[in-house]
PDB file of N, CA and C in Angstrom:
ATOM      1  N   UNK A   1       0.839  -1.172   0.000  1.00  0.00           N
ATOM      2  CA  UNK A   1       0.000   0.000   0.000  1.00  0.00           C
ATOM      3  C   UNK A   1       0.896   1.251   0.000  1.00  0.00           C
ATOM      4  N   UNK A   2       0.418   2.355  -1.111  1.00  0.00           N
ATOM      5  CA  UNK A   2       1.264   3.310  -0.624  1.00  0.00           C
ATOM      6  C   UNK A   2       0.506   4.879  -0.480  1.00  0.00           C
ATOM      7  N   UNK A   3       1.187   5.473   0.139  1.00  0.00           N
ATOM      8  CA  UNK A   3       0.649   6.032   0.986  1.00  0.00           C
ATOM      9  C   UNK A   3       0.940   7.925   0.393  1.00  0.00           C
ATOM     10  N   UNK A   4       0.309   8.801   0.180  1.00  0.00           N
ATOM     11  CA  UNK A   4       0.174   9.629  -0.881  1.00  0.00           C
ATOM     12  C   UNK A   4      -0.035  10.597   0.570  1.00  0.00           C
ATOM     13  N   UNK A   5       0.855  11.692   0.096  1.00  0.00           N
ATOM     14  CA  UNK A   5       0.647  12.819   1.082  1.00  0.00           C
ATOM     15  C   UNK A   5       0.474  14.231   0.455  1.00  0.00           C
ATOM     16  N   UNK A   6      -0.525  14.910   0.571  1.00  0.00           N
ATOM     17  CA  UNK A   6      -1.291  15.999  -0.308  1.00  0.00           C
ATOM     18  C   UNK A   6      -0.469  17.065   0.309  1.00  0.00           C
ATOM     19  N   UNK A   7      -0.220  17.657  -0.698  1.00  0.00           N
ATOM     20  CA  UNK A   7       0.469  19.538   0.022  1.00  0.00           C
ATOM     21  C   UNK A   7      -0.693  20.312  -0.502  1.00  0.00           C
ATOM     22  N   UNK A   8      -0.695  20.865   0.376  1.00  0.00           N
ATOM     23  CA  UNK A   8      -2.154  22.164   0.552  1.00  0.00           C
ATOM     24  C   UNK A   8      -1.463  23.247   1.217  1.00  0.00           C
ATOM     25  N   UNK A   9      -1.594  24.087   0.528  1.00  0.00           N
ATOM     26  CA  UNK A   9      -0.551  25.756   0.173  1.00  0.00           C
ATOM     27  C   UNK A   9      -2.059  26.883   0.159  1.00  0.00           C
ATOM     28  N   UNK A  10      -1.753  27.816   0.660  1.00  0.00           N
ATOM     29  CA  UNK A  10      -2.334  28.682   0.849  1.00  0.00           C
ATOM     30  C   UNK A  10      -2.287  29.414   0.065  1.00  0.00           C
ATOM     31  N   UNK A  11      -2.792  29.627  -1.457  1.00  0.00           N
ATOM     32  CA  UNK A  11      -2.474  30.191  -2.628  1.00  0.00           C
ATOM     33  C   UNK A  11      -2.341  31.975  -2.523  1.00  0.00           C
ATOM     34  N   UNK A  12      -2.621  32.287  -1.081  1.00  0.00           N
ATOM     35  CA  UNK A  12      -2.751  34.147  -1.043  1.00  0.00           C
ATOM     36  C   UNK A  12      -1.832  33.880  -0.265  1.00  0.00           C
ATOM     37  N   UNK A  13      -1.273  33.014   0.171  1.00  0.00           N
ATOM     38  CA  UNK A  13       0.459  33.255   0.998  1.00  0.00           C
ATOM     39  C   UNK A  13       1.517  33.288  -0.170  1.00  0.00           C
ATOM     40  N   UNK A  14       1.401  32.020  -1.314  1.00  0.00           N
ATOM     41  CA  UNK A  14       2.310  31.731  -2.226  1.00  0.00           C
ATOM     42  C   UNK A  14       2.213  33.007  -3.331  1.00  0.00           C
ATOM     43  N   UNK A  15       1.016  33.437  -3.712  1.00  0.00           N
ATOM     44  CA  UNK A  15       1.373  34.959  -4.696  1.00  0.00           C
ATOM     45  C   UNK A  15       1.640  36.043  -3.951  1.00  0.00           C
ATOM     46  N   UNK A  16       1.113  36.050  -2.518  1.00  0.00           N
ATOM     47  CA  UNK A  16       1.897  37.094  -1.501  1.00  0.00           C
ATOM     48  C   UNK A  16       3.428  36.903  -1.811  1.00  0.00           C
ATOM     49  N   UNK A  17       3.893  35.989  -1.078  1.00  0.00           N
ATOM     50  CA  UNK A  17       5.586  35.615  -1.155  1.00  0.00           C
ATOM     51  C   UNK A  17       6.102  36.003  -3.235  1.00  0.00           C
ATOM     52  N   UNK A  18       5.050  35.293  -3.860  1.00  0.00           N
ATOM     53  CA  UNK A  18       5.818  35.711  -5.190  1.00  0.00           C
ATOM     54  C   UNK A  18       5.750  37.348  -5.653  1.00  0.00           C
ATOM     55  N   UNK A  19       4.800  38.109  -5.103  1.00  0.00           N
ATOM     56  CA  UNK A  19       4.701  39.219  -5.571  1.00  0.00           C
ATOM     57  C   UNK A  19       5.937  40.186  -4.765  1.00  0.00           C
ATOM     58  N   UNK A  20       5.897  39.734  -3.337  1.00  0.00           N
ATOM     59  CA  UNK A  20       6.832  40.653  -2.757  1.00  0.00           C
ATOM     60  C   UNK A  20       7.973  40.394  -3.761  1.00  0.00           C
ATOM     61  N   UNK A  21       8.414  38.991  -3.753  1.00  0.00           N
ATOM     62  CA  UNK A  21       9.761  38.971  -4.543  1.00  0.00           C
ATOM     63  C   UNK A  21      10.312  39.493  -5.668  1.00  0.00           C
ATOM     64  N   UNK A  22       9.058  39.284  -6.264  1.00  0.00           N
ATOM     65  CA  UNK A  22       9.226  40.373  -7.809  1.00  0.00           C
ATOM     66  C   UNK A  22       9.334  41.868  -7.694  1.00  0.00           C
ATOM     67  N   UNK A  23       8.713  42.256  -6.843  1.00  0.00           N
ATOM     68  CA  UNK A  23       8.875  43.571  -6.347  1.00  0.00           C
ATOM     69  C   UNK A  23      10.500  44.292  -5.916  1.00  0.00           C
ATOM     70  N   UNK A  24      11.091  43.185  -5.173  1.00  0.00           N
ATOM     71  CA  UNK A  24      12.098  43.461  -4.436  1.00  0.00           C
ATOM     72  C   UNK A  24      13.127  43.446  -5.557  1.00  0.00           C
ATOM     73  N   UNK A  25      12.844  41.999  -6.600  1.00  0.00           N
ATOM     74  CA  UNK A  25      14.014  42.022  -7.624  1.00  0.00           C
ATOM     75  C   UNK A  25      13.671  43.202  -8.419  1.00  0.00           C
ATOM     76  N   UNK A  26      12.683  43.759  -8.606  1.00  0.00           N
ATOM     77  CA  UNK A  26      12.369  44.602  -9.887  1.00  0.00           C
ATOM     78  C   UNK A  26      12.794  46.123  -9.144  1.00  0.00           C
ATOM     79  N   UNK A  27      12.564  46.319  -7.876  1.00  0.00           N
ATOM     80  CA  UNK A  27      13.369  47.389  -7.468  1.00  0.00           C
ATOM     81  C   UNK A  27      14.975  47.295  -7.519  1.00  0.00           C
ATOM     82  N   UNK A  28      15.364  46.353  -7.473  1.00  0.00           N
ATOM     83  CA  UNK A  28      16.987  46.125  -7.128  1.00  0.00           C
ATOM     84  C   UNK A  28      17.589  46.150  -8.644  1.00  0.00           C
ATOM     85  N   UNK A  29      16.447  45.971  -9.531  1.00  0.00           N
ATOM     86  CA  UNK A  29      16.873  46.392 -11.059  1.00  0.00           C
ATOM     87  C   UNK A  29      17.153  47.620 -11.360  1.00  0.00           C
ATOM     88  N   UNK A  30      15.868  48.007 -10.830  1.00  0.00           N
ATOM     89  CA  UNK A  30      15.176  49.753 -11.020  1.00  0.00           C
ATOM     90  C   UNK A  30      16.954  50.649 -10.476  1.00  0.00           C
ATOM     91  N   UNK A  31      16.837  50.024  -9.221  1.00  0.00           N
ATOM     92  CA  UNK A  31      18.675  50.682  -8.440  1.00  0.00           C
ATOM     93  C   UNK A  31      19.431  50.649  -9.456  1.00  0.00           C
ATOM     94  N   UNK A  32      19.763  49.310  -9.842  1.00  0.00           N
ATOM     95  CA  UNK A  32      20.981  49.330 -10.581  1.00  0.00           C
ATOM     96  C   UNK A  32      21.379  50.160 -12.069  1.00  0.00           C
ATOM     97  N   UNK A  33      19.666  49.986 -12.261  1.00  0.00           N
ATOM     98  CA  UNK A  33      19.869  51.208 -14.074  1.00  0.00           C
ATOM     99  C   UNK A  33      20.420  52.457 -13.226  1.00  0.00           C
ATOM    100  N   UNK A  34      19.534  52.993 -12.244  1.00  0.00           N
ATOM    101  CA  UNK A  34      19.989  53.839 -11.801  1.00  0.00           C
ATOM    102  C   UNK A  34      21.539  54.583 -11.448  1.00  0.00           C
ATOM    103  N   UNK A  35      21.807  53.952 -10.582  1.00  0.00           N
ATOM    104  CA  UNK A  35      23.322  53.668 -10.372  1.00  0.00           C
ATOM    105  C   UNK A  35      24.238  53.633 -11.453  1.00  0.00           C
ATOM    106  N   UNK A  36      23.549  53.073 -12.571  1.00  0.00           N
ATOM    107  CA  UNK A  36      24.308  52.813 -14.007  1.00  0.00           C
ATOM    108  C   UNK A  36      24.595  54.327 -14.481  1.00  0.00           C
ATOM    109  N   UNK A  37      23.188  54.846 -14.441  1.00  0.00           N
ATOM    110  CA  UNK A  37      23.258  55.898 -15.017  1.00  0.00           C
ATOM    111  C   UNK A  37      23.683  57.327 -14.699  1.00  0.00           C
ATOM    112  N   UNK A  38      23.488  57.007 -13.164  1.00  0.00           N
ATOM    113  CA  UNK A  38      24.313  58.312 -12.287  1.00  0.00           C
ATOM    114  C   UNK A  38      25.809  58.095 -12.859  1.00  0.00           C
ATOM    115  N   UNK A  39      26.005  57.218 -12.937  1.00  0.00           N
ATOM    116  CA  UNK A  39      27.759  57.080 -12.758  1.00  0.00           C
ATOM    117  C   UNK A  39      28.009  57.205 -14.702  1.00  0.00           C
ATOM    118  N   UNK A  40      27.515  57.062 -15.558  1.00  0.00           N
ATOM    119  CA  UNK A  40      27.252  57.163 -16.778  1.00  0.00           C
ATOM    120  C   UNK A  40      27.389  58.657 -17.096  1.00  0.00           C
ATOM    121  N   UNK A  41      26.312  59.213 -16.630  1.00  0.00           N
ATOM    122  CA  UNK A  41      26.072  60.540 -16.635  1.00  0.00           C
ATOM    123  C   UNK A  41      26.952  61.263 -15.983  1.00  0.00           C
ATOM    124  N   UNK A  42      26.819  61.542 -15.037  1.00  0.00           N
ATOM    125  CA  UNK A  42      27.130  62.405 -14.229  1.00  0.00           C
ATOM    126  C   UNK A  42      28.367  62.418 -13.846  1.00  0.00           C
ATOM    127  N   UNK A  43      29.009  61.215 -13.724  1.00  0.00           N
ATOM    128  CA  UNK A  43      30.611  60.998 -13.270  1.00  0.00           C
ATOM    129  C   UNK A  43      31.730  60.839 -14.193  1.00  0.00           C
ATOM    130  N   UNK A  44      30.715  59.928 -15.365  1.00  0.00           N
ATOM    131  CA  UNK A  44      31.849  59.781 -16.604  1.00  0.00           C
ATOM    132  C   UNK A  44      31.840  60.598 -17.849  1.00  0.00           C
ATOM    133  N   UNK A  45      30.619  61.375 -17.779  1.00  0.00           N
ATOM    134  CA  UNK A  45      30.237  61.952 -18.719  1.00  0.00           C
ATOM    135  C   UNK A  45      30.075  61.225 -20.633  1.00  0.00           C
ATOM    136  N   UNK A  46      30.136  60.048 -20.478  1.00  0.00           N
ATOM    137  CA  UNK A  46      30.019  58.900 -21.228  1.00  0.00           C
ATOM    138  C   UNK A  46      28.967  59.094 -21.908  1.00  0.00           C
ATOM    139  N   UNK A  47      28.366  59.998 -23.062  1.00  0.00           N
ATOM    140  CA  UNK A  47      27.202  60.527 -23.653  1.00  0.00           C
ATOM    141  C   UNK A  47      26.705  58.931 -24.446  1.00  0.00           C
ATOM    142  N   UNK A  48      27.545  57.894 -25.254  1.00  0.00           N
ATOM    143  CA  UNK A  48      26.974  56.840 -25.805  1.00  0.00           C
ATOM    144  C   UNK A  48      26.608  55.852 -24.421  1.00  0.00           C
ATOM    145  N   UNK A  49      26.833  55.656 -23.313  1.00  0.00           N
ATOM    146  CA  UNK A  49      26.810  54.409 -22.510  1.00  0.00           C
ATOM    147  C   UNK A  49      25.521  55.313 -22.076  1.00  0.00           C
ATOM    148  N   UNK A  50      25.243  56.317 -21.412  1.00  0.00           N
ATOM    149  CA  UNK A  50      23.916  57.489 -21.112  1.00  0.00           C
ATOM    150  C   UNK A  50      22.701  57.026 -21.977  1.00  0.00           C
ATOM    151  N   UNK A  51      23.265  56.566 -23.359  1.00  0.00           N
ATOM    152  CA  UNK A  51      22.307  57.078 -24.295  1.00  0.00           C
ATOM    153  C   UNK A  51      21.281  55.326 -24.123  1.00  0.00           C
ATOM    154  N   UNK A  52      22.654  54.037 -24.161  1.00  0.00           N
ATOM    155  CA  UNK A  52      22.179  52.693 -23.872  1.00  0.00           C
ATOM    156  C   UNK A  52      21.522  52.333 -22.508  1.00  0.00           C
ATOM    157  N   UNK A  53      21.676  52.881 -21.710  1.00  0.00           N
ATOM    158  CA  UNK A  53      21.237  52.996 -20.129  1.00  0.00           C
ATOM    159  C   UNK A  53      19.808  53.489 -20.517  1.00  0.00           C
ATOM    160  N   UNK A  54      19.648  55.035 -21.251  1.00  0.00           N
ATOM    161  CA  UNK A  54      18.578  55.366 -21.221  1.00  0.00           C
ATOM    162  C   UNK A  54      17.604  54.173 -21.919  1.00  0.00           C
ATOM    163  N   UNK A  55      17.661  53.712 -23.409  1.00  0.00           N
ATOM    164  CA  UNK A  55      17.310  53.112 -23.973  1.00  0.00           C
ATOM    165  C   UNK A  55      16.964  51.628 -23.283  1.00  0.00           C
ATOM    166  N   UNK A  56      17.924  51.278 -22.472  1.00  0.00           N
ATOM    167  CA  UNK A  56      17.159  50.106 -21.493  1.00  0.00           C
ATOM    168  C   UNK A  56      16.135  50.579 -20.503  1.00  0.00           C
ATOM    169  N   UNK A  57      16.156  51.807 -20.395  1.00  0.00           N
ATOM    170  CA  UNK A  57      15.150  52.142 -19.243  1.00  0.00           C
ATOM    171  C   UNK A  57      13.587  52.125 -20.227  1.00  0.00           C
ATOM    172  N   UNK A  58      13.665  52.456 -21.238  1.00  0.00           N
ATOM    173  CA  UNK A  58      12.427  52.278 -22.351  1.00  0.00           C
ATOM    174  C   UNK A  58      12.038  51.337 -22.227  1.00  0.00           C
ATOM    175  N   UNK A  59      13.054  50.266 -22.985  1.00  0.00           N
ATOM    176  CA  UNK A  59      12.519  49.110 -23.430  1.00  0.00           C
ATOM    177  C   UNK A  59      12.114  47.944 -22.490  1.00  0.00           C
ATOM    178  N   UNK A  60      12.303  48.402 -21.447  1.00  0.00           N
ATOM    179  CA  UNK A  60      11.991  47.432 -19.784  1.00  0.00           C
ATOM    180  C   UNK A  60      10.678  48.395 -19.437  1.00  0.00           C
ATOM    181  N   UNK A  61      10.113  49.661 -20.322  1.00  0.00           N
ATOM    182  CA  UNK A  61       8.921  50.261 -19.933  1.00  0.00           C
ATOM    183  C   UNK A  61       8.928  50.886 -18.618  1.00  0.00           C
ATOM    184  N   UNK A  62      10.146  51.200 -17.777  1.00  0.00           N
ATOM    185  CA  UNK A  62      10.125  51.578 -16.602  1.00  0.00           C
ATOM    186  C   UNK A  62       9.957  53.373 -16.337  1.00  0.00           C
ATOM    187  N   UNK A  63       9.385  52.952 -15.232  1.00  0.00           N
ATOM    188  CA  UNK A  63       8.513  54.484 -15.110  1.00  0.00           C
ATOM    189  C   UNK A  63       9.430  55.511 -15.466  1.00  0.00           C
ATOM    190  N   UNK A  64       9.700  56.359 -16.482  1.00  0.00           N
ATOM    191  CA  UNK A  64      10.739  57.660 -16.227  1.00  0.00           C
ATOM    192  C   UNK A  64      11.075  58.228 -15.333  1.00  0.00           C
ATOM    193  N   UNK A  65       9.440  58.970 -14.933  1.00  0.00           N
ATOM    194  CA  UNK A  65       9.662  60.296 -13.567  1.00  0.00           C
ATOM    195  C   UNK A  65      10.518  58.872 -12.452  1.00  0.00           C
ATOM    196  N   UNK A  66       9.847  57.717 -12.270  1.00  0.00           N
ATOM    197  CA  UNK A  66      10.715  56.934 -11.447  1.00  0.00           C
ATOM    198  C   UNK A  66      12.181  57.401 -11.129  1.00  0.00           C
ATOM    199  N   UNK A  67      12.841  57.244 -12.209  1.00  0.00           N
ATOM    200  CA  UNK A  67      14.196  56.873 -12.157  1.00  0.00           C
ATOM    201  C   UNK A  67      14.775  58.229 -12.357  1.00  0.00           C
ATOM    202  N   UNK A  68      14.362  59.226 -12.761  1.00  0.00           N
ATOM    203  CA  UNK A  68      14.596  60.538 -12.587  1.00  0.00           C
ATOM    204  C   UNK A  68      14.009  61.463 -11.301  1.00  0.00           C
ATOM    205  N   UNK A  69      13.065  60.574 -10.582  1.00  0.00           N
ATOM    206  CA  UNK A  69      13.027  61.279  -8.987  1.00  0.00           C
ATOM    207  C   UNK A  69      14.279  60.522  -8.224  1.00  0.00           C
ATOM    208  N   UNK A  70      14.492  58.890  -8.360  1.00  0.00           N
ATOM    209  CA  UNK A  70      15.619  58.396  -7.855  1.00  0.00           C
ATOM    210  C   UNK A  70      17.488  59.230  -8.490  1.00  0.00           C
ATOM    211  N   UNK A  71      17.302  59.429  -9.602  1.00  0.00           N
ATOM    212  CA  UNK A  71      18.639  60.370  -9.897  1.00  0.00           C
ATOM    213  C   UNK A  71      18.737  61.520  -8.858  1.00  0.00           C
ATOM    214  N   UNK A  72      17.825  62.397  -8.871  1.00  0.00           N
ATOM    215  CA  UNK A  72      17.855  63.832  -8.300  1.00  0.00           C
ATOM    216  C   UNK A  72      17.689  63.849  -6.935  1.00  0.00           C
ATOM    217  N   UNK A  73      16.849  62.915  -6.669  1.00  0.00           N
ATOM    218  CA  UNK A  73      16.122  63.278  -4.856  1.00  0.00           C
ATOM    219  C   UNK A  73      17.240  62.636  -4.037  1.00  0.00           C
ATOM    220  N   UNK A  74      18.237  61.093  -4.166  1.00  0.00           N
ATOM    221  CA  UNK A  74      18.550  60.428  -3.735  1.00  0.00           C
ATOM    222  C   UNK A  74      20.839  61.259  -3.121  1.00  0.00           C
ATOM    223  N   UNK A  75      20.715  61.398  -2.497  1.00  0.00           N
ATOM    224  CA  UNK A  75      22.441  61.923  -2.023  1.00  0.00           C
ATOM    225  C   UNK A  75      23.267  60.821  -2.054  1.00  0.00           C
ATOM    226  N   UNK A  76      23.228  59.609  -1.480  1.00  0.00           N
ATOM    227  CA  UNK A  76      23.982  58.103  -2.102  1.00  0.00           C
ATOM    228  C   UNK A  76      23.373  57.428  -2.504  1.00  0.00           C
ATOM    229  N   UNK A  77      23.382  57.277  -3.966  1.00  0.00           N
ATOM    230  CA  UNK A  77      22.923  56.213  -5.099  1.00  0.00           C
ATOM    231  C   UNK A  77      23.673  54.484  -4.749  1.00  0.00           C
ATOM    232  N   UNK A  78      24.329  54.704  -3.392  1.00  0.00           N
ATOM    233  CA  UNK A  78      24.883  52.901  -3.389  1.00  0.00           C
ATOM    234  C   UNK A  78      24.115  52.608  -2.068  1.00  0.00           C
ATOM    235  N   UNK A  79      23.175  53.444  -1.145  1.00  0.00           N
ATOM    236  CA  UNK A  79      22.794  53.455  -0.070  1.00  0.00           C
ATOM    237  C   UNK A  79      21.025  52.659  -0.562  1.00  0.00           C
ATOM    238  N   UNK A  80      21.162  51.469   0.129  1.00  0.00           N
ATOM    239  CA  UNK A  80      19.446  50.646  -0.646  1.00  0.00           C
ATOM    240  C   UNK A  80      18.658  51.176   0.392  1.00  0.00           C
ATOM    241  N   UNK A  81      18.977  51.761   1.681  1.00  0.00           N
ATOM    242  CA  UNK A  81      18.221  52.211   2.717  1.00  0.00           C
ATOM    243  C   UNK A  81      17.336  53.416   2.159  1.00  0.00           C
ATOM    244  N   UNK A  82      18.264  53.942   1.906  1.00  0.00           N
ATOM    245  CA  UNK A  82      18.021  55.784   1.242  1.00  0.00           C
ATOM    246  C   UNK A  82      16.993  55.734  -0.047  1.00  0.00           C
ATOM    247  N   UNK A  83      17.726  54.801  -0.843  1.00  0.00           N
ATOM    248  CA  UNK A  83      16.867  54.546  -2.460  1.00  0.00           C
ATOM    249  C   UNK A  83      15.817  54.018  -2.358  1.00  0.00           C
ATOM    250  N   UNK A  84      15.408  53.439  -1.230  1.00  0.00           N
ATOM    251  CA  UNK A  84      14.019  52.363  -1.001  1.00  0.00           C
ATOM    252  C   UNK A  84      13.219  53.203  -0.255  1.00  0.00           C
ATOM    253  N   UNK A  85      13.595  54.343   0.088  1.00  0.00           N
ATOM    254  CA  UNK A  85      12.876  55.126   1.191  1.00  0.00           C
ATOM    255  C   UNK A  85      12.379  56.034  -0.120  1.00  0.00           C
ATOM    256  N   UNK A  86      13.373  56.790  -0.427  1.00  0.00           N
ATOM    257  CA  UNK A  86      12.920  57.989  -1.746  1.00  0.00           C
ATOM    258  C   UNK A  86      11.569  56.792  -2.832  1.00  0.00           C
ATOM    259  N   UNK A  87      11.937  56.021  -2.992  1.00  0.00           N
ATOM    260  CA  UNK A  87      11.202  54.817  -4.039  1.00  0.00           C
ATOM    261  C   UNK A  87      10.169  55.066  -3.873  1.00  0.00           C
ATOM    262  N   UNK A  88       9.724  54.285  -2.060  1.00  0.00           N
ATOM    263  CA  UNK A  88       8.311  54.323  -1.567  1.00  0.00           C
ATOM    264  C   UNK A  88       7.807  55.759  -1.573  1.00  0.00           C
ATOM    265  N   UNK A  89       8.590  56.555  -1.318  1.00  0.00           N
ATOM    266  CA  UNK A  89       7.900  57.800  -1.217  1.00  0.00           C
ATOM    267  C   UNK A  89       7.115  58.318  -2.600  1.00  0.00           C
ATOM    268  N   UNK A  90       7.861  57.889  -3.330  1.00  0.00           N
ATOM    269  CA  UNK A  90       7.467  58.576  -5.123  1.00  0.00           C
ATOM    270  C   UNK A  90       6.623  57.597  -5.368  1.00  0.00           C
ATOM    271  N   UNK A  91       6.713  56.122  -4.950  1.00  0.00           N
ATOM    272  CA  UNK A  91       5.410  55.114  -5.006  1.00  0.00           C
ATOM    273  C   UNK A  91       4.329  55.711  -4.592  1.00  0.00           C
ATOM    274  N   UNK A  92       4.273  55.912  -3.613  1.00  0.00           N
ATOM    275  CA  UNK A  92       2.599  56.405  -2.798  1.00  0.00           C
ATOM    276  C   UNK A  92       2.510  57.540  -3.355  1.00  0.00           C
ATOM    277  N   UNK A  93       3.202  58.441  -3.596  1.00  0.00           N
ATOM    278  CA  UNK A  93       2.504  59.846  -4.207  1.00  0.00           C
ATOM    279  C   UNK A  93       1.918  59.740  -5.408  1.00  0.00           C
ATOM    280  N   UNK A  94       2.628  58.669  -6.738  1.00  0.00           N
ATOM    281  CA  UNK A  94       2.567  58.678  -7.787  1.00  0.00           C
ATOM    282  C   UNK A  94       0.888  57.192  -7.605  1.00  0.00           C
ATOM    283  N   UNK A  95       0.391  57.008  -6.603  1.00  0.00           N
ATOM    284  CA  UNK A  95      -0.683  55.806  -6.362  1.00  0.00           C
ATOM    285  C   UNK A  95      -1.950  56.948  -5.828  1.00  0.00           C
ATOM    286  N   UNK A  96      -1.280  57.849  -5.370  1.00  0.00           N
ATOM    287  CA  UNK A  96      -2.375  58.764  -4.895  1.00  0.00           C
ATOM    288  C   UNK A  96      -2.325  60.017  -4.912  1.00  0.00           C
ATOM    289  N   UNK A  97      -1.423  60.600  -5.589  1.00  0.00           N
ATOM    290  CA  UNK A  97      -1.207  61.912  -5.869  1.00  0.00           C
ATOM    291  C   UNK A  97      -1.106  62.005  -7.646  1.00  0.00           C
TER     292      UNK A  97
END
């Protein structure tokens, strides 16, 4: 006889857990164009690598004003404390403002 053991998952825990995650990777993306592009722009003055940075920020459809409130508002672009704080902030305004 054998003996069959059912997994029963709480399907609003498992897209909870998958949504945070996507969230977290898709911000830690969102950072890194960022970061790309501060240091692109602003440090190297690198007008063709600026221009491919920008062009990935298109074609990934990512919010503009996003990543241009994270350029300007943010004082260390390597700080995830700082960038996740400015993020949420431009999140909720841009959800209800």
């Amino acid at each position: 006889m054998v003996l069959k053991k059912k997994l029963i998952t709480k399907s609003s825990e498992v897209q909870t857990g998958t949504s945070e995650a996507r969230i977290r990777n898709d911000r830690q993306a969102v950072f890194q164009l960022v970061r790309d592009l501060v240091q692109a722009q602003f440090n190297r003055g690198d007008e063709e690598l600026t221009k491919r940075l920008w062009q990935d920020v298109a074609d990934r459809e990512i919010d503009l004003d996003r990543v241009i409130n994270l350029m300007y508002t943010c004082s260390f672009h390597e700080d995830d404390y700082e960038m996740t704080k400015v993020d949420e902030t431009y999140q909720k305004k841009s959800m209800f403002g």
